[in-house]
Structures are given as C-alpha cells and as structure tokens.
C-alpha atoms as a PDB file:
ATOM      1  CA  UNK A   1    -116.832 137.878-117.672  1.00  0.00           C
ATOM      2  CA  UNK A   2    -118.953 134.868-116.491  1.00  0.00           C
ATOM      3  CA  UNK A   3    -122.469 135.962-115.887  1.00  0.00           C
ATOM      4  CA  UNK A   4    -124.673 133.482-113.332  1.00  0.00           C
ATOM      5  CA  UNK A   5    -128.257 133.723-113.829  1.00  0.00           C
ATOM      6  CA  UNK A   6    -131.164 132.584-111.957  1.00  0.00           C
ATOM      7  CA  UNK A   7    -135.255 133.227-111.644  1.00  0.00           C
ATOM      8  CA  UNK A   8    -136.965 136.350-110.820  1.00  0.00           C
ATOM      9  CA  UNK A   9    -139.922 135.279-109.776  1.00  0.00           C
ATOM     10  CA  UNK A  10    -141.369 131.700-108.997  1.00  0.00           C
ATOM     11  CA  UNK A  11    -142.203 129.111-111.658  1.00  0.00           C
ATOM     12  CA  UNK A  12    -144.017 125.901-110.934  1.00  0.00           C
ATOM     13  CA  UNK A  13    -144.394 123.525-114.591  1.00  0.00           C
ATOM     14  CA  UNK A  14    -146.001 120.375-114.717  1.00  0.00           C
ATOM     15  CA  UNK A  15    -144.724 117.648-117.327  1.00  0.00           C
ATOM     16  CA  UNK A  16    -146.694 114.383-117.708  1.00  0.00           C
ATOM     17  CA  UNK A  17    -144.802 111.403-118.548  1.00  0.00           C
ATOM     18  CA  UNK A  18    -145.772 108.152-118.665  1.00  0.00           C
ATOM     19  CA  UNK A  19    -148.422 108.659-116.527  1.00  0.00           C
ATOM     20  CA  UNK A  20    -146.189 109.803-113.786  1.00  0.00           C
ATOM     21  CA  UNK A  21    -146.578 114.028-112.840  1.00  0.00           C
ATOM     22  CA  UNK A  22    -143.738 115.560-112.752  1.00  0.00           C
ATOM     23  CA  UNK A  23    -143.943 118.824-110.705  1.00  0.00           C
ATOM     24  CA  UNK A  24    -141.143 121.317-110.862  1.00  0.00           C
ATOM     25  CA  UNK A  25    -140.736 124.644-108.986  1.00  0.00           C
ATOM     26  CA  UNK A  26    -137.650 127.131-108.850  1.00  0.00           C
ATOM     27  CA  UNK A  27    -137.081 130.092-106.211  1.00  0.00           C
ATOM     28  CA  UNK A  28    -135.084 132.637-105.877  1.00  0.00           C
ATOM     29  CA  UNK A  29    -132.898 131.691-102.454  1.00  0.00           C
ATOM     30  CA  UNK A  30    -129.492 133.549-101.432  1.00  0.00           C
ATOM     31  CA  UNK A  31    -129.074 131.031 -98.558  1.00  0.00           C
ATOM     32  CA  UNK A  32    -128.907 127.671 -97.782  1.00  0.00           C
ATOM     33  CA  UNK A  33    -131.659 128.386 -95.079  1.00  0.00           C
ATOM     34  CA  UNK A  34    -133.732 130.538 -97.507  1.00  0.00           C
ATOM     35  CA  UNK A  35    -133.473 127.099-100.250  1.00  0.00           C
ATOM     36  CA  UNK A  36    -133.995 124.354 -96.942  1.00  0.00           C
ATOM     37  CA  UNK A  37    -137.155 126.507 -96.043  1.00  0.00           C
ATOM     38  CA  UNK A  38    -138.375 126.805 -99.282  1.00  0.00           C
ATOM     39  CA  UNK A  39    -137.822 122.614-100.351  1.00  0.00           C
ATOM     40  CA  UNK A  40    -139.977 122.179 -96.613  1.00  0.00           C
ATOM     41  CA  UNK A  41    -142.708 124.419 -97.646  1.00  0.00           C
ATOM     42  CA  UNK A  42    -142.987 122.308-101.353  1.00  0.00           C
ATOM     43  CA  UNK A  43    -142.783 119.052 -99.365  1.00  0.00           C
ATOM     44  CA  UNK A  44    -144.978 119.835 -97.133  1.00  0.00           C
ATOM     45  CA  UNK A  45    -147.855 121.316-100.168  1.00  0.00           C
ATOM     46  CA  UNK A  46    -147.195 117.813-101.731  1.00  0.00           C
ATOM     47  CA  UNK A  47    -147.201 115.831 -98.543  1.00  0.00           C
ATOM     48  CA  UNK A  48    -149.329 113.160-100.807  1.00  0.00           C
ATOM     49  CA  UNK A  49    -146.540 113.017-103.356  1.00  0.00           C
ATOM     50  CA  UNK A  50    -144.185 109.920-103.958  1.00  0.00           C
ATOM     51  CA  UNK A  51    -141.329 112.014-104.191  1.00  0.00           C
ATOM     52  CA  UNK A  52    -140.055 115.648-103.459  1.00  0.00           C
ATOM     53  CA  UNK A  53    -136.748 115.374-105.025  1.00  0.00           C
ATOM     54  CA  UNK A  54    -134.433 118.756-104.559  1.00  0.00           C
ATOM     55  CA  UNK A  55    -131.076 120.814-105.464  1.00  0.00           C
ATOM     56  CA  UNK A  56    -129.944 124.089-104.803  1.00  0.00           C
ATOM     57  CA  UNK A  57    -126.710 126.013-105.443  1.00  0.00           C
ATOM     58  CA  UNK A  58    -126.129 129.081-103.712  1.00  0.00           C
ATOM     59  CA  UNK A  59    -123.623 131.872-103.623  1.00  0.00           C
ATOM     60  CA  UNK A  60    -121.957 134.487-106.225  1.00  0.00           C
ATOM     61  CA  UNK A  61    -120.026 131.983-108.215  1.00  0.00           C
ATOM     62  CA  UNK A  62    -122.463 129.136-107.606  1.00  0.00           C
ATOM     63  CA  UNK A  63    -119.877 127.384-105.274  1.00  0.00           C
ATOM     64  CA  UNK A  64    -122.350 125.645-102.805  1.00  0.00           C
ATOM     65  CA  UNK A  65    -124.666 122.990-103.985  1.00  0.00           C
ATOM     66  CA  UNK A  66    -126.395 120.288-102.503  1.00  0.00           C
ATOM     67  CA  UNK A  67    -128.989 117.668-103.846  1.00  0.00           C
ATOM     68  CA  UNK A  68    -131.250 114.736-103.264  1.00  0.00           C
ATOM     69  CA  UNK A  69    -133.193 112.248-104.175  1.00  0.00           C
ATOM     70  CA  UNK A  70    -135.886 111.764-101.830  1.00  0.00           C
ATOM     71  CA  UNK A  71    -136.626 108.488-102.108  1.00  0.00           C
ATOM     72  CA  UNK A  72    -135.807 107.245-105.743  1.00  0.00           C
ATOM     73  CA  UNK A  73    -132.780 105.257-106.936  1.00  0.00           C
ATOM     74  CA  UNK A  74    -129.570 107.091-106.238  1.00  0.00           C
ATOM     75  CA  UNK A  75    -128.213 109.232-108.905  1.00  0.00           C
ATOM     76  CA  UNK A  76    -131.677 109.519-110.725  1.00  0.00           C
ATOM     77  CA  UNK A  77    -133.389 112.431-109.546  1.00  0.00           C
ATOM     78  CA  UNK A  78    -131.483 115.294-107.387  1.00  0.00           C
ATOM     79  CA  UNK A  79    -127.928 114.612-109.973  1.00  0.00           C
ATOM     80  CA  UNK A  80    -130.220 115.519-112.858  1.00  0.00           C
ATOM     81  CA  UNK A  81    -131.716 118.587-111.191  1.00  0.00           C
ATOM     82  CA  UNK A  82    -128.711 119.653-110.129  1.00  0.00           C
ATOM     83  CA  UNK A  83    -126.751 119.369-113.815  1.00  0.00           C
ATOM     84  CA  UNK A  84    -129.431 121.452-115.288  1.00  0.00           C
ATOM     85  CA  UNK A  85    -129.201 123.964-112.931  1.00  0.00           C
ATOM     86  CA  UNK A  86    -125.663 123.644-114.013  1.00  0.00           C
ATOM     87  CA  UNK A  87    -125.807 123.774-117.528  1.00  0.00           C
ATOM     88  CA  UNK A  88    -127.984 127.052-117.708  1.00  0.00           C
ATOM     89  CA  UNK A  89    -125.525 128.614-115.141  1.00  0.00           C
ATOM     90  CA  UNK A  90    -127.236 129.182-112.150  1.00  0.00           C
ATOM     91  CA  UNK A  91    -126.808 130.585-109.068  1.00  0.00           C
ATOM     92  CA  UNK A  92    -128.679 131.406-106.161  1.00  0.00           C
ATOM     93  CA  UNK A  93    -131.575 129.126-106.880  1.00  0.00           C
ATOM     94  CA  UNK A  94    -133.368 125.757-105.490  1.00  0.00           C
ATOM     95  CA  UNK A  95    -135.906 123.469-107.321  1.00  0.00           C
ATOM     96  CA  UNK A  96    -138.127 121.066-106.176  1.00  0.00           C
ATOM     97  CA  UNK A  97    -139.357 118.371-108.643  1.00  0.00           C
ATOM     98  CA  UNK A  98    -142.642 116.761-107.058  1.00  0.00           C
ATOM     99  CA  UNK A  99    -143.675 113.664-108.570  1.00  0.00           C
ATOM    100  CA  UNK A 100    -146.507 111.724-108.363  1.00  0.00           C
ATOM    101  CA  UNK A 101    -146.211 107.794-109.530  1.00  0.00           C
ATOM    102  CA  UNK A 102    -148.934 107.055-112.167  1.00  0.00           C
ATOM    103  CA  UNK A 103    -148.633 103.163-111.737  1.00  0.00           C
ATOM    104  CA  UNK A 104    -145.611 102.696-114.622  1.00  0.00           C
ATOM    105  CA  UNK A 105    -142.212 102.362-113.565  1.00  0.00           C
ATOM    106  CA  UNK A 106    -139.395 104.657-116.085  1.00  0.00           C
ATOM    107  CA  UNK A 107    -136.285 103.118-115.177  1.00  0.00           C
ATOM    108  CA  UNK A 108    -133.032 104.069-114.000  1.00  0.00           C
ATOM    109  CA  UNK A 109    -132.684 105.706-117.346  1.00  0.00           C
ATOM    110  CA  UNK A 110    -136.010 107.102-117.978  1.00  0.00           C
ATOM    111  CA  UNK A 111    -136.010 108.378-114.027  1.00  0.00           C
ATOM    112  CA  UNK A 112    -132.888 110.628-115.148  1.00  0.00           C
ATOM    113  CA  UNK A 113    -134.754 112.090-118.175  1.00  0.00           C
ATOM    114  CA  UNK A 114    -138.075 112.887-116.885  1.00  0.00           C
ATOM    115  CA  UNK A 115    -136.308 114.740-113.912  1.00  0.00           C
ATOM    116  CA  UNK A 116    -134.479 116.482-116.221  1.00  0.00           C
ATOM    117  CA  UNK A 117    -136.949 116.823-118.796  1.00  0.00           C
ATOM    118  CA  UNK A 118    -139.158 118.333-115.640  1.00  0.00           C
ATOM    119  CA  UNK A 119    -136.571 120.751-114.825  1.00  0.00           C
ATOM    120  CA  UNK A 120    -135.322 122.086-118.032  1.00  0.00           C
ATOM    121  CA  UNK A 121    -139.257 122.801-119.382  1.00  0.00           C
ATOM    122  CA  UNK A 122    -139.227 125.067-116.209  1.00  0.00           C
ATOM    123  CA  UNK A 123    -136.274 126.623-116.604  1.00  0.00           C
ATOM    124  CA  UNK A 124    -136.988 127.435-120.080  1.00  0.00           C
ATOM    125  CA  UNK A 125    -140.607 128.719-119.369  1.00  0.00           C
ATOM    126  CA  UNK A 126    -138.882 132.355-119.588  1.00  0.00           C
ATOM    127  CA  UNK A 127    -135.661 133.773-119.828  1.00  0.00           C
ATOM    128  CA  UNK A 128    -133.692 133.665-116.939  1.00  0.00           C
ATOM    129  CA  UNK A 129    -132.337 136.735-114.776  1.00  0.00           C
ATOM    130  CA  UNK A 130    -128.618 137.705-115.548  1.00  0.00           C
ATOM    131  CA  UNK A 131    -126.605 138.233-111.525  1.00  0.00           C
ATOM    132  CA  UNK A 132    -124.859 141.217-111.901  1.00  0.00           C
ATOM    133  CA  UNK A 133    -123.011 143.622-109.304  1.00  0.00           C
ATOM    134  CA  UNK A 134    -123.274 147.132-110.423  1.00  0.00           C
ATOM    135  CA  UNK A 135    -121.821 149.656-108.709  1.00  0.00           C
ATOM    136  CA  UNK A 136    -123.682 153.423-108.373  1.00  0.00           C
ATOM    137  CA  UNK A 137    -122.074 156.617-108.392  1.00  0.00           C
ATOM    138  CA  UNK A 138    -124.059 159.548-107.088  1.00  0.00           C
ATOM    139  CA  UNK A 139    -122.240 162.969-108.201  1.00  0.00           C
ATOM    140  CA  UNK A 140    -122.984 166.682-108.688  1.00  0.00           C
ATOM    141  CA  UNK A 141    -121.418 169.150-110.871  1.00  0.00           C
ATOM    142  CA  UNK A 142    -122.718 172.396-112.519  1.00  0.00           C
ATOM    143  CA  UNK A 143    -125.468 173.004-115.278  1.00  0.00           C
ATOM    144  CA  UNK A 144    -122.453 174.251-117.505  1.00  0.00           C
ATOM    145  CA  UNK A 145    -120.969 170.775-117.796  1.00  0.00           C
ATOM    146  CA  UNK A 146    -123.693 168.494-116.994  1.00  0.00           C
ATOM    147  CA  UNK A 147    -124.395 167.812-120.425  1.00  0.00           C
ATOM    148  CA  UNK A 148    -120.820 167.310-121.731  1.00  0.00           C
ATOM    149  CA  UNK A 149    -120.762 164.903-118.688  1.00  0.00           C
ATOM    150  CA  UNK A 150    -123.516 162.961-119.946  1.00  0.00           C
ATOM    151  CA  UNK A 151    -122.462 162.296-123.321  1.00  0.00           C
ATOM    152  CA  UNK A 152    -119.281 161.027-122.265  1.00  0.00           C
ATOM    153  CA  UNK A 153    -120.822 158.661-119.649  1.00  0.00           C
ATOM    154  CA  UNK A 154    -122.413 156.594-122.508  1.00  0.00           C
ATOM    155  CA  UNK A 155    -118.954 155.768-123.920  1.00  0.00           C
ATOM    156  CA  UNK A 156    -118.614 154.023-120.595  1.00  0.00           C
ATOM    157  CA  UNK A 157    -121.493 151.688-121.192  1.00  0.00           C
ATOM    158  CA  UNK A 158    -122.740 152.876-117.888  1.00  0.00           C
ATOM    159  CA  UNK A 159    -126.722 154.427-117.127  1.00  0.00           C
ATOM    160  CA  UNK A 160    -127.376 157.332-116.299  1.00  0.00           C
ATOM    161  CA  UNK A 161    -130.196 157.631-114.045  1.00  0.00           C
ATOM    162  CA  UNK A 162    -132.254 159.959-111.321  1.00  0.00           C
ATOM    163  CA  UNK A 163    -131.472 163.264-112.566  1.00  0.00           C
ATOM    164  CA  UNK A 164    -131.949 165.532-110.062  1.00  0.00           C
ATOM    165  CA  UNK A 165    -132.074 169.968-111.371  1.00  0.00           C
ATOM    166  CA  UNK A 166    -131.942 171.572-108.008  1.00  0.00           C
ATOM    167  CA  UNK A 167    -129.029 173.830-106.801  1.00  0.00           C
ATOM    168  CA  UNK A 168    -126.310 171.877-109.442  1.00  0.00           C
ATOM    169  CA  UNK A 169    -127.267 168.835-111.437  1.00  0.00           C
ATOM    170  CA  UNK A 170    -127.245 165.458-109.048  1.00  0.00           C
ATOM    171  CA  UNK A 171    -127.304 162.172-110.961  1.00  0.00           C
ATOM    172  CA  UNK A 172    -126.318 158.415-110.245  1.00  0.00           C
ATOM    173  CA  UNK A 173    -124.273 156.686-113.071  1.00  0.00           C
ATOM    174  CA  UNK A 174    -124.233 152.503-112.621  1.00  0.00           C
ATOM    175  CA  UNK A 175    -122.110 150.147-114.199  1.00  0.00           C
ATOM    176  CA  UNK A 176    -121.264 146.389-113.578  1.00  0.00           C
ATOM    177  CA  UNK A 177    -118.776 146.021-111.708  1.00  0.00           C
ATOM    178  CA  UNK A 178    -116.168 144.362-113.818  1.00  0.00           C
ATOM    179  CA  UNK A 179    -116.363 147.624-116.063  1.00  0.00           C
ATOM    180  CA  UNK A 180    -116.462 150.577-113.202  1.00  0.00           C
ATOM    181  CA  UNK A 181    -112.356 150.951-113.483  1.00  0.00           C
ATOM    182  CA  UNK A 182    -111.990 152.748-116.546  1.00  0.00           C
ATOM    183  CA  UNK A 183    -114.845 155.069-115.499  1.00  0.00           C
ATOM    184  CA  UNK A 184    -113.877 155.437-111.821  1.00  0.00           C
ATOM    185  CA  UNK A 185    -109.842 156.709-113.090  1.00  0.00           C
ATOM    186  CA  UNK A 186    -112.185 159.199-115.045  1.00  0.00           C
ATOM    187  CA  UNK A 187    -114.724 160.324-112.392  1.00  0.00           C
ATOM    188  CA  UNK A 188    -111.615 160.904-109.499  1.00  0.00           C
ATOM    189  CA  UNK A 189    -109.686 163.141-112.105  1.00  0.00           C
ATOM    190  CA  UNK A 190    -113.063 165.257-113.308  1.00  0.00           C
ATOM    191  CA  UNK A 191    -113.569 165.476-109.492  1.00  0.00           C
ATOM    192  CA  UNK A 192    -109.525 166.474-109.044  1.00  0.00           C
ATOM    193  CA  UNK A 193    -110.173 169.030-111.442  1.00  0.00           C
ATOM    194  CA  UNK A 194    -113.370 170.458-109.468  1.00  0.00           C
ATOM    195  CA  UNK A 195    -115.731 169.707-112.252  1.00  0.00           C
ATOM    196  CA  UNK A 196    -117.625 167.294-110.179  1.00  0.00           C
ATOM    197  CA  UNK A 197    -118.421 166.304-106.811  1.00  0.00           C
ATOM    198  CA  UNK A 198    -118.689 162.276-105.911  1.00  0.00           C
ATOM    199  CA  UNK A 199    -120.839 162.225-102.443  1.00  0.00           C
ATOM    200  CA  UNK A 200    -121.098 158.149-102.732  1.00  0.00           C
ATOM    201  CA  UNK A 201    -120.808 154.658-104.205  1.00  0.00           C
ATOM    202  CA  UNK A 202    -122.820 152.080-103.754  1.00  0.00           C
ATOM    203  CA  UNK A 203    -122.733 148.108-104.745  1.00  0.00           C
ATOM    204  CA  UNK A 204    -126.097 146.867-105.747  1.00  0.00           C
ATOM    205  CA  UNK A 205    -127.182 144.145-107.281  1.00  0.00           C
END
C-alpha cells in the first residue's frame, strides 16, 4: 500500500540565506481552487515580496500538479518546490515560498537550493499527516456475544470505537480501506448467522 501524506494544519518557516528571506507556507487544499485561493491570499500578504513562487498537487494519488516560478529564472523555484513535495509523498497540498531579495544574487544553482532548502525545513517542522480511507461499520448484536466480537475485531487490525449499552450493544469498527475485505467476508457471515446486525458503512477519511 502507498500511503500519501500531507499537513494538518498550516506551517509558515522562514530560512535566511544569503541575506535573501525565504518564506515558506503549506496548506491543506483538496482542490485546485482551494490551492489557487490560498497561493492569492499569500501573494497578496507579501504584496512587497520579490517573489511568491508556488506548487500544488492535488488529488488521492497526487495526480494533478502544477507549479511556478513567479518571476525567477525558469526551472529554479516552483520545479524545486514541487520535487519536494514529491519526495515526501504528498498529496493534497500547496506551498508558497515568499522571498524577499537581500541585495546578493544565489545563482541558477543556489536559487534551486534555497527553494528547496525553504521548503524541506517546512515540511520537516513536524511529521506529516498519513491520507488514509477508512471505512466504518456501525453494527449491533447482543450483550452475550459482544465481547467475543470484540476480541476478534483486533485480529483485524481494525478500532473499535463508540460503544453504545442501550437495548443490544451498538459499536462502529474502522479499518483502512485496503484491509476492510477480510473483515467485511467476516462481518456478512456473523450477520448471516443472526449474531449481528450491520445498519451502515461509511467511507471517511
């Protein structure tokens, strides 16, 4: 299974190099609009800036990404956003690297390492957050074999979670997605043979 990760919440991380600040932000964006709005809203905070230089990818495998480089020498700033984005496997996110020139000039090849110096000291500010689709099963069945239930959940690798004691025992059991197979053949034939009741399953995230 290949896992995508991205941010939880918002990080903003300012490198200093060679005079030059080097401002980068990540969001959280499941759009393309969400990730244009967002690289406006930076731009527009660092109006004063030399350069608001951007990349995004968006969607469950990380299949749509675009980039730019605002204003500096082709191939030096967005490229290098982009490929770290990349390399820590990332999905659903934008960035915004603001810079502001402090009079010395990198380079082409000191441009591409302070952009992605910038970006990886932001992305490595915390861990990131695994993407995962987990699906929820909410069932029922009777105090006599809610416990027996339980303990053979866990050998799913699934949670168990809002236990409900009212009438019979109601709980929701999630599990990513990739996994819920084994565990679903095994819900349908406890619920064939009337030892529980499945009244829905959700996909979350």
């Amino acid at each position: 299974m290949n896992y995508f990760y991205s941010v939880e919440k918002d990080r903003k991380v300012e490198t200093k190099i060679k005079r030059s600040i080097f401002i980068a932000h990540l969001h959280f964006a499941e759009t393309m609009k969400e990730a244009k709005e967002y690289i406006s809203q930076i731009s527009s905070e660092h109006k004063t800036a030399n350069h608001n230089c951007w990349a995004y990818i968006i969607g469950e495998k990380g299949d749509t990404f675009h980039s730019s480089d605002a204003g500096e020498p082709s191939g030096t700033a967005g490229k290098p956003i982009l490929n770290a984005l990349k390399k820590h496997k990332m999905t659903n996110v934008v960035s915004v690297v603001t810079r502001y020139f402090g009079g010395v000039k990198l380079g082409i090849r000191g441009l591409i390492e302070a952009y992605q110096e910038s970006m990886e000291n932001a992305i490595k500010q915390a861990p990131l957050k695994k993407l995962l689709n987990l699906i929820v099963f909410h069932l029922s069945t009777s105090y006599d074999f809610a416990e027996k239930l339980k303990h053979n959940i866990k050998s799913f690798n699934a949670d168990i979670s809002d236990i409900n004691y009212s009438e019979k025992v109601e709980l929701n059991i999630t599990i990513e997605e990739h996994k819920k197979k084994e565990l679903e053949n095994y819900l349908i034939e406890l619920e064939k043979a009337g030892k529980i009741e499945i009244s829905a399953t959700n996909l979350s995230s």
